[in-house]
Protein backbone atom coordinates (compact mmCIF):
# COMPACT_ATOMS: atom_id res chain seq x y z
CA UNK A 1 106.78 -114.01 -35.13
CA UNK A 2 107.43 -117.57 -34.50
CA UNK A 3 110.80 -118.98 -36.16
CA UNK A 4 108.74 -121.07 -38.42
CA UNK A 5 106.38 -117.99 -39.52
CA UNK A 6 109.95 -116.18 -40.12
CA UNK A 7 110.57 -119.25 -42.59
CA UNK A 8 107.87 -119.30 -44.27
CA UNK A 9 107.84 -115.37 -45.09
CA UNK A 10 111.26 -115.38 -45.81
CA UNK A 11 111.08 -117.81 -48.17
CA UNK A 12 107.95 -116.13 -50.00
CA UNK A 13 109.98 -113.21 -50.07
CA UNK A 14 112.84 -115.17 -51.53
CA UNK A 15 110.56 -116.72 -54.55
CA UNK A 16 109.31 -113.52 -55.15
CA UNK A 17 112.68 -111.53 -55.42
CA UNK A 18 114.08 -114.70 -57.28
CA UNK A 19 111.11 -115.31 -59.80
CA UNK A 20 111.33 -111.30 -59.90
CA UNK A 21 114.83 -111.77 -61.00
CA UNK A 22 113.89 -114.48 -63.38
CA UNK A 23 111.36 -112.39 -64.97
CA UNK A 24 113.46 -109.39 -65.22
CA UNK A 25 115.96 -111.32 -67.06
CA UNK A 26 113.69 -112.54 -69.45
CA UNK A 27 111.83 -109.51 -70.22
CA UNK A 28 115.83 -107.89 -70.62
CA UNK A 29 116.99 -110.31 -72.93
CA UNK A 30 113.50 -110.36 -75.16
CA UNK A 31 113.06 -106.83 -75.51
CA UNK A 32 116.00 -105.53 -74.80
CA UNK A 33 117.14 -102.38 -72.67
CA UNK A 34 114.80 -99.74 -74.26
CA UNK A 35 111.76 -102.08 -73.63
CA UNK A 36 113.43 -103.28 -69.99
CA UNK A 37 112.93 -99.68 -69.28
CA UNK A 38 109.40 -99.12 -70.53
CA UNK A 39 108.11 -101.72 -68.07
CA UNK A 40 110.17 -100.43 -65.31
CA UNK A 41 108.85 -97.33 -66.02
CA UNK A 42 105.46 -98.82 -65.92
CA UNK A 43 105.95 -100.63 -62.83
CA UNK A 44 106.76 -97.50 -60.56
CA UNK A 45 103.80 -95.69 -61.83
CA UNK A 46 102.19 -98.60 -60.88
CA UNK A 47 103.75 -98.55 -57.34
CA UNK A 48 102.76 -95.21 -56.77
CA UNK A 49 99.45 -95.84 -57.29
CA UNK A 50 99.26 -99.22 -55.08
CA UNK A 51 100.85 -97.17 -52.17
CA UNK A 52 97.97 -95.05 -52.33
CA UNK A 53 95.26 -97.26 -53.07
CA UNK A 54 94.34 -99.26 -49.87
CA UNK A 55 93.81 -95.49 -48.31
CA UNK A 56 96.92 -96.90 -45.30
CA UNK A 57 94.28 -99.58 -44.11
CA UNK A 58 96.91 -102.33 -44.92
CA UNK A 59 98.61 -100.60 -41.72
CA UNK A 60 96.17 -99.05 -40.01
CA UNK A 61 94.08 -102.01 -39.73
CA UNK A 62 97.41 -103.91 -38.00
CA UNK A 63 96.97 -101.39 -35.04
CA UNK A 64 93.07 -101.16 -34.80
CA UNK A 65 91.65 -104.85 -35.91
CA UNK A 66 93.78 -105.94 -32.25
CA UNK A 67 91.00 -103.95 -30.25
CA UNK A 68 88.40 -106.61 -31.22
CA UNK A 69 87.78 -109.99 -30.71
CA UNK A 70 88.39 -112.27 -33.75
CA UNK A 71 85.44 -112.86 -35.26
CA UNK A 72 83.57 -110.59 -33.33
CA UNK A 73 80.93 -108.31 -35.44
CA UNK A 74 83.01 -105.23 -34.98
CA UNK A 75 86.30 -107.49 -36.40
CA UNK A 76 84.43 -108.46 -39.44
CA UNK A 77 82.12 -105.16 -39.96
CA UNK A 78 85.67 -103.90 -39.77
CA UNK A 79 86.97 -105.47 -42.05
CA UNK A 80 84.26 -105.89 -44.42
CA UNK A 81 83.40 -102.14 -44.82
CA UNK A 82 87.34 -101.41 -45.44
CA UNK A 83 87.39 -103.19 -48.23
CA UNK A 84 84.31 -101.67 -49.79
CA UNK A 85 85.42 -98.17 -49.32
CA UNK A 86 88.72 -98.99 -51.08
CA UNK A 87 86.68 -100.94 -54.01
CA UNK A 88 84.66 -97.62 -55.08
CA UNK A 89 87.47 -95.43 -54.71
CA UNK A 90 89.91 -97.38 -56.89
CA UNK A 91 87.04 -97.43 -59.67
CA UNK A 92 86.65 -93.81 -59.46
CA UNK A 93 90.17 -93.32 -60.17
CA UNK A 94 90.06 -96.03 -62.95
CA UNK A 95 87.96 -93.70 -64.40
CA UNK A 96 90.44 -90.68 -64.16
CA UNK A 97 92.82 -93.05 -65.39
CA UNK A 98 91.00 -93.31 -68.61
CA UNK A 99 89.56 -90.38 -68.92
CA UNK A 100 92.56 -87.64 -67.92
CA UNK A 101 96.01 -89.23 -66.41
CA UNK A 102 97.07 -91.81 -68.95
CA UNK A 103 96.72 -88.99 -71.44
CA UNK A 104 98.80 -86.53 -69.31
CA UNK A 105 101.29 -89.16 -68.31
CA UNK A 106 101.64 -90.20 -72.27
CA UNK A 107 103.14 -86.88 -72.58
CA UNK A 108 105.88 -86.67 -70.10
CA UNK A 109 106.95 -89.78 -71.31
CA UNK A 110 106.62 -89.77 -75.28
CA UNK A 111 109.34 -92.56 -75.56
CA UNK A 112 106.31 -94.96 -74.38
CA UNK A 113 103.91 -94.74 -77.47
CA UNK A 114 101.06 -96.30 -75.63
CA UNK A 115 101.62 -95.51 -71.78
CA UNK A 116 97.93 -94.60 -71.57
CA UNK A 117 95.99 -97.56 -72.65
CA UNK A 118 99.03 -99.49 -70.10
CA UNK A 119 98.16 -97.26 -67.54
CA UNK A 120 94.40 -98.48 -67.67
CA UNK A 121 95.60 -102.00 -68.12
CA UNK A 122 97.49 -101.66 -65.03
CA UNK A 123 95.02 -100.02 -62.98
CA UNK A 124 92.44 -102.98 -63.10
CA UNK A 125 95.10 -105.41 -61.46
CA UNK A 126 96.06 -102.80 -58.84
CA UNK A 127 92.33 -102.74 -57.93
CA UNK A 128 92.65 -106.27 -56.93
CA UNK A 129 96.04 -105.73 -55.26
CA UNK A 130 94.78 -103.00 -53.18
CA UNK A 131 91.97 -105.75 -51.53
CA UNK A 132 94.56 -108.14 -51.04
CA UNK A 133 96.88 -105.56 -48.85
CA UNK A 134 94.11 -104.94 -46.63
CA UNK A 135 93.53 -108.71 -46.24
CA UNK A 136 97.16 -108.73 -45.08
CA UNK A 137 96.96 -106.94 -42.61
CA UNK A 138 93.97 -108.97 -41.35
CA UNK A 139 95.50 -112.54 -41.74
CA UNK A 140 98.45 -110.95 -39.63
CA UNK A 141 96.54 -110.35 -36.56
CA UNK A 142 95.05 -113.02 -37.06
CA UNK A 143 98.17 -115.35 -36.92
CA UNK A 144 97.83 -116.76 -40.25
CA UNK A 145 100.79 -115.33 -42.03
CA UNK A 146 101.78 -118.76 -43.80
CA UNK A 147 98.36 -118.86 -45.21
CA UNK A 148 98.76 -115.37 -46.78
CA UNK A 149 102.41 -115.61 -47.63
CA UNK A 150 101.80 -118.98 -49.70
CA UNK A 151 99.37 -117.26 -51.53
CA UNK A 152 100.85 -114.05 -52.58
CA UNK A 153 104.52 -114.39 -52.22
CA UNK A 154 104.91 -117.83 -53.76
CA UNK A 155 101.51 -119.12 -55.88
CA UNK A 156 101.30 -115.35 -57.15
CA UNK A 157 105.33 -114.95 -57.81
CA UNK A 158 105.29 -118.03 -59.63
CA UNK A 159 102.61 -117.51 -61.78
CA UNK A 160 103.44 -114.39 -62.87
CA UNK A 161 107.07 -115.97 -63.90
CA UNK A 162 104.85 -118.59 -66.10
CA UNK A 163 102.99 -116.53 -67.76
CA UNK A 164 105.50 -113.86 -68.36
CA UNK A 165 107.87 -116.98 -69.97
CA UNK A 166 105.01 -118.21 -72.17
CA UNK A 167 104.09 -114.44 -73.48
CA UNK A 168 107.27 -113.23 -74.10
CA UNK A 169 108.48 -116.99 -76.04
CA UNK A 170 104.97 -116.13 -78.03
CA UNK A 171 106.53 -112.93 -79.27
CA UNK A 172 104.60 -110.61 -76.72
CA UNK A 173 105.89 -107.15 -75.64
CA UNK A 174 105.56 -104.79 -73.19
CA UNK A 175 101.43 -104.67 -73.13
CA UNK A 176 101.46 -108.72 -72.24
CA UNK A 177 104.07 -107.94 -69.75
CA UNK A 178 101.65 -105.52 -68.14
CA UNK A 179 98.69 -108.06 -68.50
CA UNK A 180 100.58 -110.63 -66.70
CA UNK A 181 100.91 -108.56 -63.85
CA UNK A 182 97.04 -107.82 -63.60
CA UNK A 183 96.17 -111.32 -63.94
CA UNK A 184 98.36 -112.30 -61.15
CA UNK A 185 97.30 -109.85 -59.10
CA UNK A 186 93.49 -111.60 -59.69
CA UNK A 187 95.09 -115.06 -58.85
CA UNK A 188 95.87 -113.73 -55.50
CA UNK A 189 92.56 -111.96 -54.92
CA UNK A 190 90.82 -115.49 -55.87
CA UNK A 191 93.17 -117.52 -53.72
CA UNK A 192 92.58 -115.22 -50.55
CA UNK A 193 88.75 -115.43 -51.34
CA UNK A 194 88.82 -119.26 -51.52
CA UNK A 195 90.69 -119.77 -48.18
CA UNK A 196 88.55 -117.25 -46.31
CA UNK A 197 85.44 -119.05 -47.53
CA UNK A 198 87.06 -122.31 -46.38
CA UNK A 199 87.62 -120.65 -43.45
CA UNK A 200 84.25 -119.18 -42.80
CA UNK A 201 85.96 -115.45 -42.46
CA UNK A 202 84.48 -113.82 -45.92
CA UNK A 203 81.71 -111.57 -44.40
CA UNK A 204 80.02 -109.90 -47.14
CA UNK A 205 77.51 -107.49 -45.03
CA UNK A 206 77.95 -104.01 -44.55
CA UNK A 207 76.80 -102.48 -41.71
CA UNK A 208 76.78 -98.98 -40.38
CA UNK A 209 79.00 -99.83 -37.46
CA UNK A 210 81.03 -101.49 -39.25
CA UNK A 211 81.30 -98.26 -41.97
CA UNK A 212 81.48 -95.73 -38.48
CA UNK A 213 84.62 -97.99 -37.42
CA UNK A 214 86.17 -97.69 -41.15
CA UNK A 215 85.57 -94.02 -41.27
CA UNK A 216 87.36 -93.54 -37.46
CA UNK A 217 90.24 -96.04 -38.69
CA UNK A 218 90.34 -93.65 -41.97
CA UNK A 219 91.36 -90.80 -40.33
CA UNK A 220 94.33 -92.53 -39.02
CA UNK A 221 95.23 -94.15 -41.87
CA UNK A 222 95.47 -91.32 -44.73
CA UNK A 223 98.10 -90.42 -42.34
CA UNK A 224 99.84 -93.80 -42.69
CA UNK A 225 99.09 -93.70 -46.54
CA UNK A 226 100.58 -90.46 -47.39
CA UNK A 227 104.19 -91.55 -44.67
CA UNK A 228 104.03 -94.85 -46.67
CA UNK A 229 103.73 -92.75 -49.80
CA UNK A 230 106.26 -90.16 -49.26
CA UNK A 231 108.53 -93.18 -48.07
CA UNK A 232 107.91 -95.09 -50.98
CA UNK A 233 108.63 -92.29 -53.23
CA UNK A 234 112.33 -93.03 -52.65
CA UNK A 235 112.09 -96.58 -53.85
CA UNK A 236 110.39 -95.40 -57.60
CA UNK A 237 110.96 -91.79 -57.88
CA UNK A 238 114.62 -92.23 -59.20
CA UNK A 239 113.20 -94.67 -61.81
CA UNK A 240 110.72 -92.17 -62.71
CA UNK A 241 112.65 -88.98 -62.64
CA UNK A 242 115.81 -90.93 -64.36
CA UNK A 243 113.16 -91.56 -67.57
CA UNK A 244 111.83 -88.20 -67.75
CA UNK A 245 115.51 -86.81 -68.08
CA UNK A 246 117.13 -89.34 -69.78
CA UNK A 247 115.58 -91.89 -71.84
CA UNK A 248 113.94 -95.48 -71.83
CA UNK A 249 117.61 -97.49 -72.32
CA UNK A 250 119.30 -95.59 -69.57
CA UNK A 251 116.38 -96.51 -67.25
CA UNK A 252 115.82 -100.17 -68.27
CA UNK A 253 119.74 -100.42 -67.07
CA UNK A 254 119.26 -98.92 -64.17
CA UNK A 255 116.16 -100.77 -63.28
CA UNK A 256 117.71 -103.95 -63.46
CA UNK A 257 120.17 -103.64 -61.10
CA UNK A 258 118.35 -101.26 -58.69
CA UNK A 259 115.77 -104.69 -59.01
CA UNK A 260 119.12 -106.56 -57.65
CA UNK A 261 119.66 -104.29 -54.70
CA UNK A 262 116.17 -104.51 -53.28
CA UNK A 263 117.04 -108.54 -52.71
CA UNK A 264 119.21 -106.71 -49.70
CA UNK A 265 115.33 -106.38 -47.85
CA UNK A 266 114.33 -110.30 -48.20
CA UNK A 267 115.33 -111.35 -44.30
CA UNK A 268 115.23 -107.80 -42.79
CA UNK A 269 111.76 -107.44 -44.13
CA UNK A 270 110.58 -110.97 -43.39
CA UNK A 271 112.11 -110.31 -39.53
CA UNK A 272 110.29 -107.01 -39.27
CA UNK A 273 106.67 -108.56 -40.63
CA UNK A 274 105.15 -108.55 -36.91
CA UNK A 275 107.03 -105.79 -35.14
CA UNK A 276 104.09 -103.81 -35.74
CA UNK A 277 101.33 -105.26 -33.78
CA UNK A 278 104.26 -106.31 -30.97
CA UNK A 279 105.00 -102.65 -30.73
CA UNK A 280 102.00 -101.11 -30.61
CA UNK A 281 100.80 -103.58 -27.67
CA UNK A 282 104.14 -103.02 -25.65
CA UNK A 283 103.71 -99.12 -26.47
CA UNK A 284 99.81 -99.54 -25.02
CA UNK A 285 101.57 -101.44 -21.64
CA UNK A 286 104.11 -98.77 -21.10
CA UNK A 287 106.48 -101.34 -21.90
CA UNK A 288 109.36 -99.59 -23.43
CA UNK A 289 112.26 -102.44 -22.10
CA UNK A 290 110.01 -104.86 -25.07
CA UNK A 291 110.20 -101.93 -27.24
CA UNK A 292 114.04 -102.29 -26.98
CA UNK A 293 114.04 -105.77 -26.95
CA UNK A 294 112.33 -105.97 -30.11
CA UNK A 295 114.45 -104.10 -31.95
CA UNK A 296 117.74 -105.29 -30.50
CA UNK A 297 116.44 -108.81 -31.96
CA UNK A 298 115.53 -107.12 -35.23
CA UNK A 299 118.98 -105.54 -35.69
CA UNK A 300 120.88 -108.57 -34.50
CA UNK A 301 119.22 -110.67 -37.25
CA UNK A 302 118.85 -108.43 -39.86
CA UNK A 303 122.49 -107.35 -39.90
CA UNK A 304 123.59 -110.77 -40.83
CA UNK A 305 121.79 -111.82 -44.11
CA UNK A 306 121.24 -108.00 -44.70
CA UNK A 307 125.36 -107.79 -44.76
CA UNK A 308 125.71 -110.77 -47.06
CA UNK A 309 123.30 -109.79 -49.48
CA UNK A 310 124.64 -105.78 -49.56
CA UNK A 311 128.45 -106.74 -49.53
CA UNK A 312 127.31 -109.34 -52.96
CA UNK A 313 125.62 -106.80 -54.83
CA UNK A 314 127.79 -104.32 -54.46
CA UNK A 315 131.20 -106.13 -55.26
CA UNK A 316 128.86 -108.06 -57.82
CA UNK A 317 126.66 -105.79 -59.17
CA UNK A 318 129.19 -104.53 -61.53
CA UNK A 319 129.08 -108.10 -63.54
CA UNK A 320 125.42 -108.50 -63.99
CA UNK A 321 125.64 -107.22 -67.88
CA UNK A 322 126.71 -111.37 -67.81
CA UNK A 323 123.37 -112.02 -66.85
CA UNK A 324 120.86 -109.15 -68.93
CA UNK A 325 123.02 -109.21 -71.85
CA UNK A 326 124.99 -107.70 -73.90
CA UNK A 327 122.85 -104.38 -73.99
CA UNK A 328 123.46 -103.74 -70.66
CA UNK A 329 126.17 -102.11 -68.77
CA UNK A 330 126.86 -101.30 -64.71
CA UNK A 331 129.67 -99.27 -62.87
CA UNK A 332 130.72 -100.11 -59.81
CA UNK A 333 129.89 -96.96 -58.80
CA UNK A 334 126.07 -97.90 -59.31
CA UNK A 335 126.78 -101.04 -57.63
CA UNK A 336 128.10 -99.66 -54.80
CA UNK A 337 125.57 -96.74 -54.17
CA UNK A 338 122.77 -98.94 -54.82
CA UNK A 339 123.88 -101.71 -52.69
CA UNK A 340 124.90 -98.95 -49.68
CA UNK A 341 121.43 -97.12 -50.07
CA UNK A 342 119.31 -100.16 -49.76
CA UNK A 343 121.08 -102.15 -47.32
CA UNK A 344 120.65 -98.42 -44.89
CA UNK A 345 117.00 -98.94 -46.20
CA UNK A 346 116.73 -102.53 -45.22
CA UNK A 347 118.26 -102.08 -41.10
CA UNK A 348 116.91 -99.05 -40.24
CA UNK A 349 113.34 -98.18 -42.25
CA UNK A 350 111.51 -100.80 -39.02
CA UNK A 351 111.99 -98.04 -37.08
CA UNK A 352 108.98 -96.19 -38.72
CA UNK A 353 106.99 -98.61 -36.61
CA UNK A 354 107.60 -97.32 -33.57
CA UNK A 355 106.82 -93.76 -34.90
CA UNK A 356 103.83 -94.78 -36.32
CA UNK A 357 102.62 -97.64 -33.82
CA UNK A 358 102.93 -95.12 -30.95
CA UNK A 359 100.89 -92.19 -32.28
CA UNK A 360 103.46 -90.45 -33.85
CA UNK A 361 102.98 -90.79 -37.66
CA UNK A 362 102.57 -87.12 -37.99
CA UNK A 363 105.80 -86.73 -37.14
CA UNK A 364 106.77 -89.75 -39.77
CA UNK A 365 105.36 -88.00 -42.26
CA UNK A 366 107.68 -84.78 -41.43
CA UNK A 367 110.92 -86.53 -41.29
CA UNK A 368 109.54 -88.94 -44.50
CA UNK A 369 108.80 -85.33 -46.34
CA UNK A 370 112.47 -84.26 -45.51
CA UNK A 371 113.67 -87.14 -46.90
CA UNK A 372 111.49 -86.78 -50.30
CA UNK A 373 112.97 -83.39 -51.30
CA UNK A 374 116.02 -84.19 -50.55
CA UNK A 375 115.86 -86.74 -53.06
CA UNK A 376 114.04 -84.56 -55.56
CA UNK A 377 116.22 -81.98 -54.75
CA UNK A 378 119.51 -84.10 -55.21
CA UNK A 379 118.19 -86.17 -58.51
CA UNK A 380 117.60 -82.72 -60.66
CA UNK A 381 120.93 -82.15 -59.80
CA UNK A 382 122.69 -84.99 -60.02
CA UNK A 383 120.83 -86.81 -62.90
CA UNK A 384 122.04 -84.24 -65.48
CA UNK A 385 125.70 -84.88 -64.97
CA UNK A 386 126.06 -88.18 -63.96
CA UNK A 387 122.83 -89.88 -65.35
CA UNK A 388 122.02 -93.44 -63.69
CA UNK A 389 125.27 -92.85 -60.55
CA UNK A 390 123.62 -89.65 -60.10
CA UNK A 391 119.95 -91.35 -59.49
CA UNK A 392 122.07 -94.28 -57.05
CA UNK A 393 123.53 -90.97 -55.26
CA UNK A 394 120.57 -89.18 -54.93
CA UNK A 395 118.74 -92.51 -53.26
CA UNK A 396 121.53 -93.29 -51.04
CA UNK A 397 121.36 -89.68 -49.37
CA UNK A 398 117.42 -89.47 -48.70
CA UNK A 399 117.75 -92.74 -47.18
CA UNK A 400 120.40 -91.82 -45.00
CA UNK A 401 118.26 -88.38 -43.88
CA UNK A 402 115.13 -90.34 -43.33
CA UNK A 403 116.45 -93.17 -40.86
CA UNK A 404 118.98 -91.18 -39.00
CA UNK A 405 116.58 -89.17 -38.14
CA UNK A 406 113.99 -91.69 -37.27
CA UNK A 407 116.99 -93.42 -35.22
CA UNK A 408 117.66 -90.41 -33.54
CA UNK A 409 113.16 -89.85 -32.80
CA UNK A 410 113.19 -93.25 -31.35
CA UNK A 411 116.13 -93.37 -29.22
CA UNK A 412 114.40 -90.00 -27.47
CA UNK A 413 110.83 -92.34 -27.40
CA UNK A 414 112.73 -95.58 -25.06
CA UNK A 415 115.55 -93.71 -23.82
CA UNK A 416 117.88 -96.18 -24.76
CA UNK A 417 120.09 -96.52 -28.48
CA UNK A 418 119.53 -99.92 -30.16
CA UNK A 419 121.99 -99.52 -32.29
CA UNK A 420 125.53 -99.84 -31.75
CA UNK A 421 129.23 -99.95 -33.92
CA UNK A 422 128.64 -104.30 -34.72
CA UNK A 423 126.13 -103.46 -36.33
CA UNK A 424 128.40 -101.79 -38.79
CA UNK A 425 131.77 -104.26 -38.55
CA UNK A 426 129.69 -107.16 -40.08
CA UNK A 427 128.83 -105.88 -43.45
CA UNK A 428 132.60 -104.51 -43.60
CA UNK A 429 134.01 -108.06 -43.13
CA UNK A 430 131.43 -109.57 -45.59
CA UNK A 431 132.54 -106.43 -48.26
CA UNK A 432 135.82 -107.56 -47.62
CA UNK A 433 134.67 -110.69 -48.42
CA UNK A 434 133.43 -110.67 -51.21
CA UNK A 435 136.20 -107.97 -52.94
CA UNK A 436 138.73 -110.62 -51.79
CA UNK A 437 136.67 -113.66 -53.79
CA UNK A 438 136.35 -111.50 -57.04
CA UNK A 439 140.17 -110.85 -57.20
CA UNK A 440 140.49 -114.23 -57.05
CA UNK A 441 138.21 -115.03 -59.46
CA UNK A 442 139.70 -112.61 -61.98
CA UNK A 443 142.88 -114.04 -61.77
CA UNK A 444 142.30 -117.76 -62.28
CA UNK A 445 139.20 -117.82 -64.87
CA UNK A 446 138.16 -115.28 -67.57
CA UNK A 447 135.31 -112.93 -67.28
CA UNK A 448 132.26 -115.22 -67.94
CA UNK A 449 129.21 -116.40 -65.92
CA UNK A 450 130.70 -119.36 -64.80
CA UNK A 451 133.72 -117.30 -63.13
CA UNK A 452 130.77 -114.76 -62.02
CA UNK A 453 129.28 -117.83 -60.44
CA UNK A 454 132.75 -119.09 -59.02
CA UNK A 455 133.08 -116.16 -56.65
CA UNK A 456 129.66 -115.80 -55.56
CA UNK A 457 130.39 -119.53 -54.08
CA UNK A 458 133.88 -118.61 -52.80
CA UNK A 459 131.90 -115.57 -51.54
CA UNK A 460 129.46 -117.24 -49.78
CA UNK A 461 131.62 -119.90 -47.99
CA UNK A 462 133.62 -116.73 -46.58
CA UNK A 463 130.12 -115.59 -45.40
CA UNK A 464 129.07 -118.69 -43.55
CA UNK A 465 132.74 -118.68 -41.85
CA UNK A 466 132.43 -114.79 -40.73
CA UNK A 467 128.58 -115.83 -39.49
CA UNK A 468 130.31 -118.91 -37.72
CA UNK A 469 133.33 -117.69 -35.88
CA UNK A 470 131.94 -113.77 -34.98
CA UNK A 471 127.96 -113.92 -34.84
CA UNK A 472 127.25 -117.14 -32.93
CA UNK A 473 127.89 -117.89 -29.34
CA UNK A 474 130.42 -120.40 -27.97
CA UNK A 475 127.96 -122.51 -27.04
CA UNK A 476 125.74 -122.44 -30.31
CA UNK A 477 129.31 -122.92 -32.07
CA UNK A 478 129.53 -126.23 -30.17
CA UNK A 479 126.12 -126.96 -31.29
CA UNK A 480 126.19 -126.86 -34.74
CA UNK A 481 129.59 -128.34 -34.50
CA UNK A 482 128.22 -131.44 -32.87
CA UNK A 483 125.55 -131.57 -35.42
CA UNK A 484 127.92 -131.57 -38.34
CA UNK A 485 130.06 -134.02 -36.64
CA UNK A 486 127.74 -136.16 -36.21
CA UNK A 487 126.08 -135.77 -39.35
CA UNK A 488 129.31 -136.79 -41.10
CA UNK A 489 129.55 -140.29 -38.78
CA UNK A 490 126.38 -141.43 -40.06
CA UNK A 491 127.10 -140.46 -43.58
């Protein structure tokens, strides 16, 4: 991915964790932490189900749409057909939805007193989010990332902030909440729609070789689905489980900070958006140096904003009751976990793509199944006793299963470890960091949000002077000195 691509992402990933934020503080201070938690708990069922519903297209189509030319019939009937299957499949389960799981899900979580008729409400936007993951993976082979990003991760992200504002200020609860999210799932389906007609890429013919292709790529992909699944599972599970045990308040404090911690993936995640196709082609050369390459460039860029964000939410994370309210409270302890378990998540989870880009999902389901009862295993256990630091716990250790042993599968696949100990010192000096900027926040200002904001600045200028003096070269040190130097003559 081009530097500018990397951008662009980035900063659609950035306006969606943001306006995510935003929206998560509204909905917190509105309805408080019992009705925080009802939509969190609403949200991972709804993850679940969007994991599931593109059938792994979204990636399978990032390996197989490179065999054909752009535009080609194949590429479109492709395509086309793809789409379609997932379409009639996500009404049939609509249908279940209505008819059998809302009701079954009402019961396991009777806090929710109308979890079924939310269920269905949710379902119809998902059907519309499913299309537009398969249309991702399409606009990334075919280069046009921007175009996709600006229309999902910032029109789509901002819209749903809008409207989730004006509902909630209107004295809506949790069933507008929902609503919002369907309609902006629409907004994106429409916006993708427009720009391929502009485009002249909308092919709306089905054609047996186009459905024979599907069906082929199918078989791969349920493969890709249920890894991506059983992966997944460790991002909403603990949510999930954490309500059935305890109740909606516990959860809706959880949620919002575990909603914190996932910023950690913003610039790993935008880094790792084309490592896929890169792989699979370098895999299909016998290029295994690339391979290396790849992720050598990954893990050198990822470490750095990775580290900043993970060392901030977990020496922060312990403040944010500043932010929710006054209903709201957060150990470090959670902090910490949290912050530890996604930041592990964040540097090592690319790896899956050179499992799963080289033939090897099978295998990526195994080690991804490993992971997912360990974290079943370890949040019956844990939750009991120590509630919302026993879900943190329980996510931190199935992360740390999953990718050590995917580090370990793919150091045996190039023969060569990526990783090495600097990938580790950098988020130590940022921790130290940022402990070093609270204590002196805490002893010049009282605990407020303005001190909160005071050390997150202090923080950060620490940050750009461990980035300066141990990440760069000499010679891009002399660089950006120049430029500054400069910069400041002319001013």
């Amino acid at each position: 991915m081009r530097r500018s691509e990397t951008a662009v992402v980035m900063g659609g990933m950035l306006v969606q964790q943001v306006t995510a934020f935003l929206a998560s503080v509204c909905i917190a201070r509105y309805l408080g932490a019992r009705g925080f938690g009802e939509v969190a708990i609403m949200k991972n069922l709804s993850t679940f189900v969007l994991i599931l519903a593109p059938l792994g297209l979204d990636l399978a189509l990032l390996k197989h749409s490179t065999f054909y030319p752009p535009g080609s019939r194949e590429f479109n009937g492709l395509w086309t057909c793809s789409r379609v299957l997932v379409l009639v499949l996500n009404l049939v389960l609509l249908l279940l939805t209505a008819a059998a799981v809302g009701p079954l899900l009402q019961r396991v979580y009777a806090d929710i007193g109308d979890l079924s008729y939310l269920c269905v409400v949710a379902l119809l936007g998902l059907i519309f989010a499913a299309d537009v993951q398969i249309s991702g993976a399409i606009y990334r082979v075919l280069g046009r990332i921007n175009a996709y990003s600006v229309a999902v991760n910032y029109c789509q992200s901002l819209l749903r902030l809008v409207l989730t504002v004006l509902v909630l200020s209107c004295g809506g609860g949790v069933a507008a909440v929902i609503w919002v999210n369907s309609i902006a799932y629409v907004s994106s389906f429409v916006a993708l729609s427009y720009l391929d007609y502009r485009n002249s890429q909308t092919s709306l013919v089905v054609s047996a070789q186009g459905a024979r292709l599907s069906l082929a790529v199918l078989s791969e992909s349920l493969w890709m689905a249920v890894s991506l699944l059983i992966y997944q599972a460790m991002r909403f599970m603990d949510v999930l489980v954490l309500g059935a045990l305890t109740n909606t308040q516990v959860t809706g404090q959880y949620n919002a900070i575990s909603g914190i911690a996932q910023i950690i993936q913003i610039y790993p995640m935008a880094a790792s958006q084309m490592m896929g196709p890169r792989i699979a082609e370098f895999y299909r050369q016998g290029n295994l140096n690339e391979i290396i390459s790849e992720l050598k460039l990954y893990l050198h860029r990822a470490r750095l904003l990775g580290g900043y964000m993970f060392a901030g939410v977990a020496i922060f994370g312990a403040q944010l009751d500043l932010v929710f309210g006054r209903g709201f409270q957060f150990s470090w302890q959670l902090a910490m976990l949290l912050a530890t378990g996604w930041y592990a998540s964040a540097i090592l989870s690319p790896f899956g793509y050179v499992l799963s880009m080289t033939g090897r999902h099978k295998s990526e389901v195994a080690i991804l199944g490993l992971g997912v009862g360990c974290l079943l295993l370890s949040l019956f256990l844990f939750i009991p006793y120590l509630a919302d630091v026993g879900a943190a716990l329980s996510v931190l250790l199935a992360f740390l299963v999953v990718n050590l042993v995917r580090c370990a599968y793919v150091v045996r696949i190039v023969k060569e470890n990526p990783l090495s100990w600097r990938d580790l010192s950098i988020p130590i000096l940022l921790l130290l960091g940022a402990f070093a900027s609270q204590e002196l926040g805490g002893m010049l200002l009282d605990r407020s949000l303005v001190s909160l904001v005071a050390e997150c600045a202090l923080y950060s200028c620490l940050s750009a002077v461990t980035y300066f003096f141990l990440s760069l070269s000499a010679s891009d040190r002399s660089r950006v000195y120049d430029r500054v130097t400069a910069y400041a003559r002319v001013r």
